[in-house]
Protein backbone atom coordinates (compact mmCIF):
# COMPACT_ATOMS: atom_id res chain seq x y z
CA UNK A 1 7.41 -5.10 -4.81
CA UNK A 2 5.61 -3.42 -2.28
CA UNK A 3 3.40 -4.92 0.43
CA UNK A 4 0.34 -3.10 -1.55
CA UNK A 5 1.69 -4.43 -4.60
CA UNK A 6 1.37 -8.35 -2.56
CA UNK A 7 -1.72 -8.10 -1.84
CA UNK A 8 -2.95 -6.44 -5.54
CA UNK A 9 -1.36 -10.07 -7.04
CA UNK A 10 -3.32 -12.40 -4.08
CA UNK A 11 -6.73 -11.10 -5.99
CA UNK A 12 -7.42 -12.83 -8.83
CA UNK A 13 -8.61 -11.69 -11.87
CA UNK A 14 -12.10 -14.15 -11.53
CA UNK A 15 -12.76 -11.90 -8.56
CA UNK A 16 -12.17 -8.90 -9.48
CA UNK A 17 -14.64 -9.04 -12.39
CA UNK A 18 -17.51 -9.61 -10.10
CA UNK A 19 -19.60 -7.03 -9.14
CA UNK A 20 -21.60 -5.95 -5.86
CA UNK A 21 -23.33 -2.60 -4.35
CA UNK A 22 -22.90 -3.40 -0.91
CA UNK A 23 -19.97 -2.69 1.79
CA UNK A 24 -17.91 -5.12 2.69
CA UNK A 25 -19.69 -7.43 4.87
CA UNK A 26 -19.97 -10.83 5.93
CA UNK A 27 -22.97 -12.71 3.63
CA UNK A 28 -24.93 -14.68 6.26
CA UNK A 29 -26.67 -17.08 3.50
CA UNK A 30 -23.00 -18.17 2.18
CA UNK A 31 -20.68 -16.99 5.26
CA UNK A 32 -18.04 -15.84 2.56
CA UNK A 33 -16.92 -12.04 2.92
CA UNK A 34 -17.49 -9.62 0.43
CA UNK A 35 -16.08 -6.94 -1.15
CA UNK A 36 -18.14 -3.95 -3.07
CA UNK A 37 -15.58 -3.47 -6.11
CA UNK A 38 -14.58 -7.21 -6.12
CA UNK A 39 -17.28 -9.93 -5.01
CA UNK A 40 -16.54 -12.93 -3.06
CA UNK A 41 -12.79 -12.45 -1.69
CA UNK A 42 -12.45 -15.66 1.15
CA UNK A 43 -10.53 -18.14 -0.67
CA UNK A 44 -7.42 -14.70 -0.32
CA UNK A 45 -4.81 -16.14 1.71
CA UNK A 46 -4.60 -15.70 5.70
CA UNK A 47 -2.89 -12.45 6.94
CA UNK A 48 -1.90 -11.05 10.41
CA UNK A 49 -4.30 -8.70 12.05
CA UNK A 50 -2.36 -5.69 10.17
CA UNK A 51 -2.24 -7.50 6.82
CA UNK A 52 -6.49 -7.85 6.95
CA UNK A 53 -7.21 -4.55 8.06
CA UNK A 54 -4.94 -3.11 5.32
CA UNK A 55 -6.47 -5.56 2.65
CA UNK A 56 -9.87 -4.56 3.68
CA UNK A 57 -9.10 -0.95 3.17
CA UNK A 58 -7.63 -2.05 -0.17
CA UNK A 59 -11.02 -3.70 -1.41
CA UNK A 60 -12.68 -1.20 0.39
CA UNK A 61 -11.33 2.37 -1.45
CA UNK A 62 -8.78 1.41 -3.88
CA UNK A 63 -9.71 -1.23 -6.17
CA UNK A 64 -11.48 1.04 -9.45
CA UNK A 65 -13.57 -0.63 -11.84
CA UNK A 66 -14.27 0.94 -15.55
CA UNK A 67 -11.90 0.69 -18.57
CA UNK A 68 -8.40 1.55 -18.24
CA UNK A 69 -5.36 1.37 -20.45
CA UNK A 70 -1.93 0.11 -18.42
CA UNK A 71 1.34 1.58 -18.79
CA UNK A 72 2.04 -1.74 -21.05
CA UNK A 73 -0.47 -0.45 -23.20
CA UNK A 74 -3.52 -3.11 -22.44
CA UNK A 75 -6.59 -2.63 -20.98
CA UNK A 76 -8.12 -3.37 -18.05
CA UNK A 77 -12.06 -3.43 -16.60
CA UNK A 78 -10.50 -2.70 -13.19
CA UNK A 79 -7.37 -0.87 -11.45
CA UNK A 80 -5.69 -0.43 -8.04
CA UNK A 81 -5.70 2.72 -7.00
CA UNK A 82 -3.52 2.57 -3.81
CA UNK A 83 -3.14 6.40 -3.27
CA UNK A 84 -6.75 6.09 -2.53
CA UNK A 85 -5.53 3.95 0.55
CA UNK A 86 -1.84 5.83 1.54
CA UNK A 87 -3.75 9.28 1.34
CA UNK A 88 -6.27 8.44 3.90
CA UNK A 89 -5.50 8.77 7.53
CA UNK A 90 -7.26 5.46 8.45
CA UNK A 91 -5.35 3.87 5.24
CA UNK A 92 -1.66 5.07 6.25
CA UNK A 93 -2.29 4.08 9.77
CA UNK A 94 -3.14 0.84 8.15
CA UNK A 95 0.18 0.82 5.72
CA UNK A 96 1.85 1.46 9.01
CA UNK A 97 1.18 -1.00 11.12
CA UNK A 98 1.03 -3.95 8.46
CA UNK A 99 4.55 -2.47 7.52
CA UNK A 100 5.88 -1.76 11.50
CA UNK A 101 5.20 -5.44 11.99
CA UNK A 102 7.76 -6.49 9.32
CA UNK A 103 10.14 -3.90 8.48
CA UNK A 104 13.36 -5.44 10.77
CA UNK A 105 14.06 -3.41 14.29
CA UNK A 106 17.34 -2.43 12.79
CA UNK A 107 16.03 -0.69 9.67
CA UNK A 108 16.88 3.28 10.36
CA UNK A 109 14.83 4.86 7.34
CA UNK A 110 12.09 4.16 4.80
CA UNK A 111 11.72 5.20 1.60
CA UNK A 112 11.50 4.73 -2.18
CA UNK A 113 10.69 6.21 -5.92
CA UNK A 114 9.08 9.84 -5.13
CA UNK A 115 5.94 10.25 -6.22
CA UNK A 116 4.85 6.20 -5.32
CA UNK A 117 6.35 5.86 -1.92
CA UNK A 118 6.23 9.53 -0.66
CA UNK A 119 3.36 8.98 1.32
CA UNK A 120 3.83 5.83 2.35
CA UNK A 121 7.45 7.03 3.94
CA UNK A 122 6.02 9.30 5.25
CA UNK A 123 2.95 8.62 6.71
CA UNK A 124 5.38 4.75 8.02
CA UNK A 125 7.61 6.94 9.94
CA UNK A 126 5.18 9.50 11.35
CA UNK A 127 3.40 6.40 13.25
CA UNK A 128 6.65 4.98 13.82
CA UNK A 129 7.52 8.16 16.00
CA UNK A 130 4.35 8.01 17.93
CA UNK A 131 5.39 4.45 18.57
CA UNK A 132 8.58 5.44 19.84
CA UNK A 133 10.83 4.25 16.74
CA UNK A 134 12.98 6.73 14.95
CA UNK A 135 12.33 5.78 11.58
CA UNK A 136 13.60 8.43 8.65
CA UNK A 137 12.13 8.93 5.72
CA UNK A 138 13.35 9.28 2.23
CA UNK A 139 12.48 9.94 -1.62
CA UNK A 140 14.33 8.56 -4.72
CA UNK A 141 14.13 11.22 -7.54
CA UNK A 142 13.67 9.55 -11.04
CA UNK A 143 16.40 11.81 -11.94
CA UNK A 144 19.15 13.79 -10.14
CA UNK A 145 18.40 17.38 -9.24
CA UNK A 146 21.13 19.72 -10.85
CA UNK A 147 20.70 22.76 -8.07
CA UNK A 148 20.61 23.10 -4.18
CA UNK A 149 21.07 20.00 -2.75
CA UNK A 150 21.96 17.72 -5.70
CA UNK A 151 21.89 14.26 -6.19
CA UNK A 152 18.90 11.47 -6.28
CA UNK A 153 18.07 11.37 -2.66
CA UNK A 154 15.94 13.87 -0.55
CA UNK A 155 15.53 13.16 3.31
CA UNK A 156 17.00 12.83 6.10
CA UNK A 157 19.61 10.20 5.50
CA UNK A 158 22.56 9.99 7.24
CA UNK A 159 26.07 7.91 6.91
CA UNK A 160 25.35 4.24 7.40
CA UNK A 161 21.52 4.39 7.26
CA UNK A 162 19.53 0.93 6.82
CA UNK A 163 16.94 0.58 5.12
CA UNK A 164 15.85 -3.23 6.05
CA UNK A 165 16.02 -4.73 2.45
């Protein structure tokens, strides 16, 4: 599970079903902050400064409402987009630092499935380098590639690496 994947299961499905056309702002009748795409989201649980800012950007450009059909096969009135937040420079800088603050000092690389984590690897260890941490990244292939440099793995992993988890 990734942290995007966390905070997708902290919003309930009441919430997401609710509706509003204005950015996410504070309502000064109620006090309770809402969210465009979602409604009334203050009763989510209590994150660092890294995990709000990266939840807001969540609520903010990644949450999709309409009809979609899962992977499973059901349907769904909304969906969580999160490419809409690792693609943006605001949003990665966001993944980043919620991530930085957890991922243990003696982790050496980051990484995961291509495709999913790409960016997020990425964009993590970019930051990390203007931070002063040398932080490789990595992709998992679904499958192994039969020609040039073979294998599963693509980055720049070397003997002993650690990836924190």
């Amino acid at each position: 599970m990734t942290l995007l994947d966390g905070i997708a299961t902290d919003i309930t499905d009441r919430q997401l079903h609710r509706n509003l056309a204005s950015s996410l702002a504070l309502n000064t009748f109620t006090g309770r902050v809402l969210s465009p795409t979602l409604g009334d989201v203050s009763d989510l649980p209590t994150l660092d400064t890294a995990g709000n800012a990266l939840r807001d950007h969540v609520l903010r450009h990644s949450v999709r409402r309409g009809q979609f059909t899962l992977k499973s096969g059901a349907t769904s009135t909304w969906f969580l987009d999160t490419k809409q937040t690792a693609c943006r420079p605001d949003g990665i800088i966001a993944v980043a630092d919620a991530l930085l603050a957890i991922i243990p000092d003696d982790a050496t690389a980051i990484g995961g499935l291509t495709m999913g984590a790409d960016p997020v690897a990425f964009g993590v260890a970019a930051v990390a380098a203007t931070r002063g941490r040398d932080l490789r990244s990595f992709s998992v292939r679904k499958d192994a590639k039969d020609h040039g440099v073979t294998g599963r793995l693509a980055g720049a992993l070397e003997p002993n690496t650690t990836t924190g988890w």
